[in-house]
N, C-alpha and C. Protein backbone atom coordinates (compact mmCIF):
# COMPACT_ATOMS: atom_id res chain seq x y z
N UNK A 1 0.83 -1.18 0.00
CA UNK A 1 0.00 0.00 0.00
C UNK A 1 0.88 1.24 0.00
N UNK A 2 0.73 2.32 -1.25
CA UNK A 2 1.33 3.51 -0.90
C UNK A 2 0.72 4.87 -0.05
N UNK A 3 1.30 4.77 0.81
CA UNK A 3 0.34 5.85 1.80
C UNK A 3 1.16 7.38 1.03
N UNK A 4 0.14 8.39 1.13
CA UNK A 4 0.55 9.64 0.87
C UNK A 4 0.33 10.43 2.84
N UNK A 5 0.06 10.34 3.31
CA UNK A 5 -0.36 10.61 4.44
C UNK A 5 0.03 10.25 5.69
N UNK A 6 0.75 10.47 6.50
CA UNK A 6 0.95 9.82 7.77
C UNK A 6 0.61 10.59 9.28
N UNK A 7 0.08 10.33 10.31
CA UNK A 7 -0.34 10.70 11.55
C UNK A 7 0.33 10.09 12.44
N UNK A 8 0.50 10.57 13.20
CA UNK A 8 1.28 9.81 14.03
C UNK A 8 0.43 10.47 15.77
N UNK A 9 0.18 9.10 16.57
CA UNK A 9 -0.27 9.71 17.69
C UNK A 9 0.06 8.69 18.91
N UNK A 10 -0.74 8.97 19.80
CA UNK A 10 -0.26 8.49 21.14
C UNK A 10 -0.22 9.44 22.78
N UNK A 11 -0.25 8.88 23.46
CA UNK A 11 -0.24 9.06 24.67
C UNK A 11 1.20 10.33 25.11
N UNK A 12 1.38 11.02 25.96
CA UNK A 12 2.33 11.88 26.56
C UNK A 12 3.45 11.21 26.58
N UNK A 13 4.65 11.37 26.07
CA UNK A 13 5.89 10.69 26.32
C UNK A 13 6.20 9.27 25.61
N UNK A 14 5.52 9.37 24.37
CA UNK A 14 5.29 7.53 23.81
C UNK A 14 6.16 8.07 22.63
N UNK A 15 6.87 9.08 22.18
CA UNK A 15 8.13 9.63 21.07
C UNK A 15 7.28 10.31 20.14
N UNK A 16 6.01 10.49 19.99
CA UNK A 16 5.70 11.46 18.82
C UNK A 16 6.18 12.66 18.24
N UNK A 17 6.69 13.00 18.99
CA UNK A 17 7.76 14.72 18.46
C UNK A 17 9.71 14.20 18.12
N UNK A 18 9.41 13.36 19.02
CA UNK A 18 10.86 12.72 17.87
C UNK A 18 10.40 12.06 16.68
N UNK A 19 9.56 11.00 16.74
CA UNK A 19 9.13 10.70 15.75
C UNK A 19 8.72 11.23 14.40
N UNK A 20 8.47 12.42 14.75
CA UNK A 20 7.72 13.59 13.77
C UNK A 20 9.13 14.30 13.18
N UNK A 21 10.42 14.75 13.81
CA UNK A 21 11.24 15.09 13.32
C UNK A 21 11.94 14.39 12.47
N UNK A 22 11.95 13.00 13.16
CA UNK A 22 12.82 12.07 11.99
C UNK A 22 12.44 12.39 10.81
N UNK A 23 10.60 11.84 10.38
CA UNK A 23 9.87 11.57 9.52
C UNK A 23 10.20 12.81 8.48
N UNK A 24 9.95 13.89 9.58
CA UNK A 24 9.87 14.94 8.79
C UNK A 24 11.48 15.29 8.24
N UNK A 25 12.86 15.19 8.56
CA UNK A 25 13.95 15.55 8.14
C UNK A 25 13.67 14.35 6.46
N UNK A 26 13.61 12.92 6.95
CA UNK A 26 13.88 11.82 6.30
C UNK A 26 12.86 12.45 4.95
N UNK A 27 11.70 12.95 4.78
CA UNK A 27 10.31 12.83 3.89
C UNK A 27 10.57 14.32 3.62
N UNK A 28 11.12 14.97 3.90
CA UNK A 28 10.17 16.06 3.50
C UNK A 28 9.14 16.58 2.99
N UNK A 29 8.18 15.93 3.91
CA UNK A 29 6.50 16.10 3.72
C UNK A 29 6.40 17.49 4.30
N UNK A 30 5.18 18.06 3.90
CA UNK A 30 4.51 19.39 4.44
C UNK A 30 4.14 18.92 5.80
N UNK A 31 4.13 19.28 6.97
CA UNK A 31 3.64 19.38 8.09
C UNK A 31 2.62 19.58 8.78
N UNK A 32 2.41 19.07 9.86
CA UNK A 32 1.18 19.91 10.74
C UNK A 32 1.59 19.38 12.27
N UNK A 33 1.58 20.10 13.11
CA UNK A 33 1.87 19.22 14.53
C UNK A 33 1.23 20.08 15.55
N UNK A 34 0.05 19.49 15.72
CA UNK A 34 -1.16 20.55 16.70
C UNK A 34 -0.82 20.49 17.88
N UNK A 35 0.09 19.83 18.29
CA UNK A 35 0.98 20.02 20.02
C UNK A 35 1.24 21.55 19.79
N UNK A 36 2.17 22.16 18.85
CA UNK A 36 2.64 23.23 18.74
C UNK A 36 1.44 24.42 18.57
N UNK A 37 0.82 23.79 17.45
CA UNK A 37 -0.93 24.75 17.54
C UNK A 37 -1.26 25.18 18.87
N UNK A 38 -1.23 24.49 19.87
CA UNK A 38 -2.14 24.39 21.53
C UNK A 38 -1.26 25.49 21.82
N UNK A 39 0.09 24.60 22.17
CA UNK A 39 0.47 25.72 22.61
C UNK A 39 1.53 27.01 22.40
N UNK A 40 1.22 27.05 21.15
CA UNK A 40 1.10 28.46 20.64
C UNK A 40 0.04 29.59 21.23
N UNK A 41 -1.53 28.85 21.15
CA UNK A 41 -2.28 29.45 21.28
C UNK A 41 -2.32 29.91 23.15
N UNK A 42 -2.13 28.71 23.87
CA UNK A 42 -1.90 28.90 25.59
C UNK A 42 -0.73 29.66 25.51
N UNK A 43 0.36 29.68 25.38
CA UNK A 43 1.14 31.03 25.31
C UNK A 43 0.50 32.19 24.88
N UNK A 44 -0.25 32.85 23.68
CA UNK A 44 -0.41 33.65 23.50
C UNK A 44 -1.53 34.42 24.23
N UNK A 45 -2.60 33.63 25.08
CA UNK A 45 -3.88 33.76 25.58
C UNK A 45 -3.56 33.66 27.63
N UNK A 46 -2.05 33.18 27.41
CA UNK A 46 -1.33 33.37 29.08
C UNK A 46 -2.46 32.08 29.27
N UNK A 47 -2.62 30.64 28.95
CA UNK A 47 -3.05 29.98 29.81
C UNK A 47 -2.33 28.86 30.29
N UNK A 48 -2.69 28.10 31.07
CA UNK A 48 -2.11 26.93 31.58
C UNK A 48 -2.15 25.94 30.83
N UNK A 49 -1.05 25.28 30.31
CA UNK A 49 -0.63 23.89 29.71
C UNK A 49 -1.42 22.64 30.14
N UNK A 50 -0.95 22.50 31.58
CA UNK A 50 -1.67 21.67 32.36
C UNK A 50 -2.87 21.29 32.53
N UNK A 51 -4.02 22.79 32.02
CA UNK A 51 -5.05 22.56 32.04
C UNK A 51 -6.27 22.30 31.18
N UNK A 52 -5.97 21.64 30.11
CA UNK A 52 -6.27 21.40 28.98
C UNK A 52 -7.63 21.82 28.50
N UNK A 53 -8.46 21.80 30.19
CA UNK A 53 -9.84 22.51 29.96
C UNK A 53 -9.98 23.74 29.32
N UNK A 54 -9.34 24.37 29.26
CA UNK A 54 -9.18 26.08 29.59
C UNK A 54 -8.86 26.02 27.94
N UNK A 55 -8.68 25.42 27.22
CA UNK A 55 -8.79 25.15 26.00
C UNK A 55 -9.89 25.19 25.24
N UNK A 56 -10.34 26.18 24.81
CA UNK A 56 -12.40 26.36 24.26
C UNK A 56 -12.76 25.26 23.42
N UNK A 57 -13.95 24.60 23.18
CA UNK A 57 -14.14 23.86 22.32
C UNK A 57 -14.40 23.82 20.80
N UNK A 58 -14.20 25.23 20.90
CA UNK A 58 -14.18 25.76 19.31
C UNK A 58 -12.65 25.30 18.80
N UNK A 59 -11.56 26.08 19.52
CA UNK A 59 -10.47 26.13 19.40
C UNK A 59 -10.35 24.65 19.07
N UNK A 60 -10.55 23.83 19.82
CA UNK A 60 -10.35 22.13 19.76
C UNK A 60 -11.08 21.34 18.36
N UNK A 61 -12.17 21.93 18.43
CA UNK A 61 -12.97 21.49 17.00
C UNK A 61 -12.21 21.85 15.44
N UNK A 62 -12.07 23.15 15.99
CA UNK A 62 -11.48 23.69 14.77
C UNK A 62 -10.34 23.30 14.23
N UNK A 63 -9.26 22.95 14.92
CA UNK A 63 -7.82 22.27 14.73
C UNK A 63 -7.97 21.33 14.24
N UNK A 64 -8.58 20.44 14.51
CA UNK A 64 -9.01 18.97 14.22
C UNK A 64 -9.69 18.80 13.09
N UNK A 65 -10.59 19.83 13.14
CA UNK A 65 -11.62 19.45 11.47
C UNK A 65 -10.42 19.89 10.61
N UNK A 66 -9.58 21.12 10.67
CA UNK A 66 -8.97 21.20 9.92
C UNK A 66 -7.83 20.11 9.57
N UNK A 67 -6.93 19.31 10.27
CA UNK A 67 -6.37 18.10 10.23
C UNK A 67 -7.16 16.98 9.25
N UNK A 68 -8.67 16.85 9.83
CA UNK A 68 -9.35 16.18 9.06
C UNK A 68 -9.57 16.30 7.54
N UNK A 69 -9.97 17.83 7.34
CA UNK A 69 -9.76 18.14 5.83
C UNK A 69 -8.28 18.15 5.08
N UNK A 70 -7.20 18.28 5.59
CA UNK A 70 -6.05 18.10 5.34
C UNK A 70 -5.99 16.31 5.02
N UNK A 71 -6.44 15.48 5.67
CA UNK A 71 -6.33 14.10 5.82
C UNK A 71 -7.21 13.59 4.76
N UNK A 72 -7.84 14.01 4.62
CA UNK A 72 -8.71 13.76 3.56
C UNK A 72 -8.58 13.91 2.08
N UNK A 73 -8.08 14.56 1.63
CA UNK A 73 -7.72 14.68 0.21
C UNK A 73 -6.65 13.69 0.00
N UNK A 74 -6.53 12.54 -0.93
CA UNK A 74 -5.31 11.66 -1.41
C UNK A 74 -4.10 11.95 -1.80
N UNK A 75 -4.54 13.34 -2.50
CA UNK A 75 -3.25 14.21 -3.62
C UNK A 75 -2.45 14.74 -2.74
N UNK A 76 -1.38 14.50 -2.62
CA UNK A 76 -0.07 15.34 -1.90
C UNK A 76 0.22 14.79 -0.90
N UNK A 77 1.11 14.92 -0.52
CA UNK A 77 1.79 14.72 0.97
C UNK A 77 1.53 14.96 2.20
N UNK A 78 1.39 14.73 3.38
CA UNK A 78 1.53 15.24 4.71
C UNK A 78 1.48 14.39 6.13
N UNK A 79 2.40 14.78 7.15
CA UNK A 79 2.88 14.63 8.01
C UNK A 79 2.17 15.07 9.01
N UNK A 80 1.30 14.70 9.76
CA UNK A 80 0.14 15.12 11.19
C UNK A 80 0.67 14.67 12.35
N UNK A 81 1.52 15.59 13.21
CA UNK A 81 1.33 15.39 14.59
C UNK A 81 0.51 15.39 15.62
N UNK A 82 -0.18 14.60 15.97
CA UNK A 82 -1.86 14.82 16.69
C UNK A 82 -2.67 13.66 17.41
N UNK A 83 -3.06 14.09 18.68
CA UNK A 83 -3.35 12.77 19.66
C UNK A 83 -5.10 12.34 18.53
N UNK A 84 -5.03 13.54 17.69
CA UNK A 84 -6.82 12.97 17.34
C UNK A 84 -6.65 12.49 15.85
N UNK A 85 -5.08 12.78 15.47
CA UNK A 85 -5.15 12.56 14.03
C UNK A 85 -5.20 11.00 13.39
N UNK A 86 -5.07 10.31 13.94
CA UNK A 86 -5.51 8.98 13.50
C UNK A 86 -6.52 8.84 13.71
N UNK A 87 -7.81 9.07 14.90
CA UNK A 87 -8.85 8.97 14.57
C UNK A 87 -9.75 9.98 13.66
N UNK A 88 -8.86 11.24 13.45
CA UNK A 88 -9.88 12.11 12.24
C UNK A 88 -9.03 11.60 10.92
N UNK A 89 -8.02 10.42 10.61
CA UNK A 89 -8.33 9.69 9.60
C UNK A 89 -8.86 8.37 9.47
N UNK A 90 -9.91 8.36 9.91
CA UNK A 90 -10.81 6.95 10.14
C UNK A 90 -11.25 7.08 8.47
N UNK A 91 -11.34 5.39 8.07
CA UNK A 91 -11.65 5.22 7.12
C UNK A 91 -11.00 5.51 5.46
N UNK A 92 -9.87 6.61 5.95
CA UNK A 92 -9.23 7.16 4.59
C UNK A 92 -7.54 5.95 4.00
N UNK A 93 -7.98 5.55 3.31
CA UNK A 93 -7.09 4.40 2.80
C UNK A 93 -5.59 4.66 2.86
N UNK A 94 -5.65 6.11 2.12
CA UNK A 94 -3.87 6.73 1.72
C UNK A 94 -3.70 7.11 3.24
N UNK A 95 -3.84 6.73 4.48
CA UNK A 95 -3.35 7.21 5.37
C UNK A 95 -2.24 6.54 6.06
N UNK A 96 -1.30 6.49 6.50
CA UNK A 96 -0.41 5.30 7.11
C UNK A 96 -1.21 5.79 8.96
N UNK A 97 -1.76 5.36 9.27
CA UNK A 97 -1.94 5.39 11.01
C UNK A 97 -1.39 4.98 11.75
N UNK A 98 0.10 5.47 12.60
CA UNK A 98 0.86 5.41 13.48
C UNK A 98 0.69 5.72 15.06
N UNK A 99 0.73 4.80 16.06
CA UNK A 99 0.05 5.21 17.47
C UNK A 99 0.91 3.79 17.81
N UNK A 100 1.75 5.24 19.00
CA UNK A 100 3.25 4.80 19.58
C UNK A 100 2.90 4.63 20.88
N UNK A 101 2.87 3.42 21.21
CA UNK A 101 3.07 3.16 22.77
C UNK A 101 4.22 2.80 23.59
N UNK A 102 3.70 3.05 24.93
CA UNK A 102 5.29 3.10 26.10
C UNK A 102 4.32 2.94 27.29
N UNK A 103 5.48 1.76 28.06
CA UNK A 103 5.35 1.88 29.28
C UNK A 103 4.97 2.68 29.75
N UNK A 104 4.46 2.58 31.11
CA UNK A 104 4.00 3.53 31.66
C UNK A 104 5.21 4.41 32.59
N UNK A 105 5.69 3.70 33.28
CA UNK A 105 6.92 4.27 33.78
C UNK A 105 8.06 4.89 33.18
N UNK A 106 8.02 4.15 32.12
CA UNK A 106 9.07 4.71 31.27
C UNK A 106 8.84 6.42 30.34
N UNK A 107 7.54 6.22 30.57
CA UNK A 107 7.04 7.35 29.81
C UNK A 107 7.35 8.40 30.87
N UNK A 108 6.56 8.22 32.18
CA UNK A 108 7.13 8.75 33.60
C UNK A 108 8.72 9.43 33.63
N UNK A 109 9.32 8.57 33.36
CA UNK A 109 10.79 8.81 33.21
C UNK A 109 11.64 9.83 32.21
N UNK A 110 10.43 9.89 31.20
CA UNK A 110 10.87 10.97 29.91
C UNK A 110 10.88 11.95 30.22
N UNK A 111 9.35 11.93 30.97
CA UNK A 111 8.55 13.42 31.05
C UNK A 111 9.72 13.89 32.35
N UNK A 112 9.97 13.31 33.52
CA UNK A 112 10.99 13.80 34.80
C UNK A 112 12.25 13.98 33.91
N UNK A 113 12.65 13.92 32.75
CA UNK A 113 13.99 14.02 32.22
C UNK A 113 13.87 15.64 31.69
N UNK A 114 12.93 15.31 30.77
CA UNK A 114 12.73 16.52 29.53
C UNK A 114 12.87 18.01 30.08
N UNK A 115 11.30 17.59 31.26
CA UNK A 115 11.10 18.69 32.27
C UNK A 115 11.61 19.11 33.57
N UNK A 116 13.08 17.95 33.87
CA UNK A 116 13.67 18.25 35.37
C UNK A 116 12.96 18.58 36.31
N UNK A 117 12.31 17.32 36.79
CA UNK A 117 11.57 17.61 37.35
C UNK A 117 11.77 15.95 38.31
N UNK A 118 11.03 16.03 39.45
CA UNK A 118 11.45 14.68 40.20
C UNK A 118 10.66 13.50 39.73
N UNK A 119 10.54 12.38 39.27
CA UNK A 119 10.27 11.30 39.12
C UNK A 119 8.15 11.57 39.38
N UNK A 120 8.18 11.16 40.68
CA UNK A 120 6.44 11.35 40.82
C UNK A 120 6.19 12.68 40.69
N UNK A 121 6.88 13.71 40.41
CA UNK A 121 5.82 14.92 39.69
C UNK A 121 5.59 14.69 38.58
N UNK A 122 6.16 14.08 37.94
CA UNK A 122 6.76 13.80 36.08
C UNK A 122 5.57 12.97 36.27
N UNK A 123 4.73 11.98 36.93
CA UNK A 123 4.02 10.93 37.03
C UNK A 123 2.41 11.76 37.27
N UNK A 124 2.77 12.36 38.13
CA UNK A 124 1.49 13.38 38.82
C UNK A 124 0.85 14.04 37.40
N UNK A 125 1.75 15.11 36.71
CA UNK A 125 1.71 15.65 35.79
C UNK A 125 1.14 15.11 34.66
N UNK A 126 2.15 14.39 34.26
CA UNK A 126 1.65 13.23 33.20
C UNK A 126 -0.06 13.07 33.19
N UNK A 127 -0.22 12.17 34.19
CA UNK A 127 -1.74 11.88 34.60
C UNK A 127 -2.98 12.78 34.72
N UNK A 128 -2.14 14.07 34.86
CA UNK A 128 -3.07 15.22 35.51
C UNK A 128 -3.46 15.54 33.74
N UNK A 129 -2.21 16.20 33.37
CA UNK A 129 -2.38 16.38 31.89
C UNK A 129 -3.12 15.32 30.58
N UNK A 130 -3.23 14.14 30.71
CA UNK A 130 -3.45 13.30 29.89
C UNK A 130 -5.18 12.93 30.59
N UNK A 131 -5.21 12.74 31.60
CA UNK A 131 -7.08 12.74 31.94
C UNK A 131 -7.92 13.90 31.79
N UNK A 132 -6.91 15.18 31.79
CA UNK A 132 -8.12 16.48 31.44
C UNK A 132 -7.83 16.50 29.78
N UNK A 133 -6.99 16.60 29.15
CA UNK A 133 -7.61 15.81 27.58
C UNK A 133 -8.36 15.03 27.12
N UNK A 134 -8.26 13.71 27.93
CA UNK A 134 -8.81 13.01 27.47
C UNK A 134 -10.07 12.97 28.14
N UNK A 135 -11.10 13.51 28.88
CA UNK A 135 -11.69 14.13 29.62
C UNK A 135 -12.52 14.80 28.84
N UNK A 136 -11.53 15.78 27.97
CA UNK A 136 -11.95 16.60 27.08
C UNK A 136 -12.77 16.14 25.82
N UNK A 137 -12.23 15.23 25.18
CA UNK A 137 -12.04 14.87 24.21
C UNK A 137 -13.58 14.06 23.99
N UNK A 138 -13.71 13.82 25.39
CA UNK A 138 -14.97 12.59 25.25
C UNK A 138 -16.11 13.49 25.32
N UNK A 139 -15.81 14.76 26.11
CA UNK A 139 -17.11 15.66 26.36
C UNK A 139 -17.64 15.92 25.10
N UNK A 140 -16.60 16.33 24.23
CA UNK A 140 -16.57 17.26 22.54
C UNK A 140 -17.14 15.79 21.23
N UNK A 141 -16.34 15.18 21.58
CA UNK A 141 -16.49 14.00 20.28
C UNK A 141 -17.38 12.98 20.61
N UNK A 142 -17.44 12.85 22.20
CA UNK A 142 -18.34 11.27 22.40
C UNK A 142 -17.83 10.49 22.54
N UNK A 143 -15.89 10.17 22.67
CA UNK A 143 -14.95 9.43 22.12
C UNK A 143 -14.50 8.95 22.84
N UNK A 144 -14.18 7.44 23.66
CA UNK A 144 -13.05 7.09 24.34
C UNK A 144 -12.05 6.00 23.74
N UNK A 145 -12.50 6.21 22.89
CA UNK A 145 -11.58 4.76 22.26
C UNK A 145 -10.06 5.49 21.31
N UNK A 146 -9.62 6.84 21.89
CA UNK A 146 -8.66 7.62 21.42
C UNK A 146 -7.53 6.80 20.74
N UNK A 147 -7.13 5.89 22.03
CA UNK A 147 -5.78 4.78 21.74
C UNK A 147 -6.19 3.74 21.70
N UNK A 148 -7.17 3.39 21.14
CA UNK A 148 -7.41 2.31 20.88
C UNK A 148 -7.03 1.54 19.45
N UNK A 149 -6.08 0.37 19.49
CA UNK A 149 -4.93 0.05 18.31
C UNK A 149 -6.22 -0.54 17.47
N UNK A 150 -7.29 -0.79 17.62
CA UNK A 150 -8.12 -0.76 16.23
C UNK A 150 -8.15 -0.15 15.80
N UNK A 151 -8.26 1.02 15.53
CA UNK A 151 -8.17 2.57 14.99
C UNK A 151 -6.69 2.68 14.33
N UNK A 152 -5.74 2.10 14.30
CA UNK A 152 -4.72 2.13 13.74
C UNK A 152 -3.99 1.28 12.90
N UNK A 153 -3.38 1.48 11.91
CA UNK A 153 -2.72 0.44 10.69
C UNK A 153 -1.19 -0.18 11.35
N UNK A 154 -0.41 0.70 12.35
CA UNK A 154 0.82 0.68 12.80
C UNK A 154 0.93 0.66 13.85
N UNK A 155 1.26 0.26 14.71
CA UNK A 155 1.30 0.14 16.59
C UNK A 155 2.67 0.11 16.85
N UNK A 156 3.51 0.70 17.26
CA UNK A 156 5.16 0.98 17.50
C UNK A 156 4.98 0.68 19.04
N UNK A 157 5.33 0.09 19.83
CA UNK A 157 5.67 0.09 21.45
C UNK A 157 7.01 0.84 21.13
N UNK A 158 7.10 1.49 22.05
CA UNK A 158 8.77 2.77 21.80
C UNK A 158 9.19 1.95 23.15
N UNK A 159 8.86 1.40 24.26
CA UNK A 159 9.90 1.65 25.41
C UNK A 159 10.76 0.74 25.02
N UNK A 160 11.66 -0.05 24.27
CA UNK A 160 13.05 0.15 24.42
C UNK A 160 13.58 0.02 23.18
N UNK A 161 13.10 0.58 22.14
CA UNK A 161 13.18 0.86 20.72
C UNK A 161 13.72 2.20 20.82
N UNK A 162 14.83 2.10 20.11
CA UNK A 162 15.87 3.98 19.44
C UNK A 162 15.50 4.51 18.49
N UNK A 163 15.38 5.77 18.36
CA UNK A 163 14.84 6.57 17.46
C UNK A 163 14.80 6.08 16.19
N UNK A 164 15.97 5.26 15.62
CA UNK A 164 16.27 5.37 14.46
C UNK A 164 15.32 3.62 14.25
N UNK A 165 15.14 2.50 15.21
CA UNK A 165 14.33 1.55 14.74
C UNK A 165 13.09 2.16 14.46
N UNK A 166 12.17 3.18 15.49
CA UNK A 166 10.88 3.30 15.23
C UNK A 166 10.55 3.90 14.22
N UNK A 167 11.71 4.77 13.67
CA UNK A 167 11.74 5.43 11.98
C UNK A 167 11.47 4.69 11.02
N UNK A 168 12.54 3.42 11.50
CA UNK A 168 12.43 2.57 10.22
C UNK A 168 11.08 1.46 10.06
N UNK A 169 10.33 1.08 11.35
CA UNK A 169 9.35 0.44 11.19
C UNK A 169 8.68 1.15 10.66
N UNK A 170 8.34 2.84 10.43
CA UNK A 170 7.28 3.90 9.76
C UNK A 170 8.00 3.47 8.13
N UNK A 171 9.08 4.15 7.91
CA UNK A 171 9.58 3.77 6.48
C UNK A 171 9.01 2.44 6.23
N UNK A 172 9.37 1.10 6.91
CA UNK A 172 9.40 0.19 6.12
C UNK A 172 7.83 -0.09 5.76
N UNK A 173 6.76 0.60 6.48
CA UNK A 173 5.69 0.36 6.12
C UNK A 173 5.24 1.53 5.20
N UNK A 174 5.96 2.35 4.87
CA UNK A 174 5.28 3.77 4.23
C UNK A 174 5.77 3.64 2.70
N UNK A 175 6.89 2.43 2.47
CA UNK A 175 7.10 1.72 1.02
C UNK A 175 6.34 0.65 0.38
């Protein structure tokens, strides 16, 4: 199957933003990575990261439909960073659907690295941040089946896979 399209999603700390750089140095596909959308927009509006509520549901709809219409057309290229972008390409064939999982601890361990921060805040955080999304997500869409690997063509477990294997399991399926 030749995919023109790839998404890549997953849980807090499961490699999607490395993942997305590889892809993106290796492909030079056109982009989109709505982590950066958010918080662009919570920087510019002074809100809290953490609090994912505080995020309007317009703002949330709107990102996403737009991902969706991006996902949707066959012709051209593109690269989607996005916890919703595999499920707003449900059903579209040219899509490669990537959703990277990790331990739980280990994910724990990223987030206390990245953010220097002690071990169970990195854990606290994590949890705090990932249930008011996903929290979110169900209020707006109806949705809990976010990570759920039916919804996906590709399933990567990252915890003890190096950047450069989980690249190549995307390549070797994106030929």
């Amino acid at each position: 199957m030749h995919y023109s399209k790839i998404t890549i999603s997953g849980k807090i700390c499961t490699g999607k933003s490395t993942l997305f750089n590889l892809l993106e140095n290796k492909l030079r596909w056109p982009t989109i990575h709505t982590g950066q959308i958010f918080r662009d927009y919570v920087k510019e509006h002074h809100l809290n990261l953490e609090k994912a509520q505080e995020q309007n549901e317009e703002l949330t709809k709107k990102v996403d439909y737009k991902v969706h219409d991006m996902l949707k057309n066959p012709d051209g290229y593109l690269l989607a960073d996005s916890w919703m972008a595999g499920i707003m390409a449900d059903n579209f064939p040219h899509v490669l659907k990537v959703l990277l999982t990790c331990k739980d601890e280990e994910r724990y361990g990223r987030f206390a690295e990245r953010e220097k921060v002690p071990l169970e805040t990195a854990k606290k955080l994590v949890e705090e941040r990932q249930k008011s999304w996903i929290d979110r997500i169900a209020k707006i869409y109806h949705r809990t089946d976010i990570f759920d690997p039916k919804n996906y063509n590709l399933i990567i477990d990252t915890t003890h896979l190096s950047s450069n294997e989980i690249l190549q399991k995307v390549m070797d399926s994106v030929i």
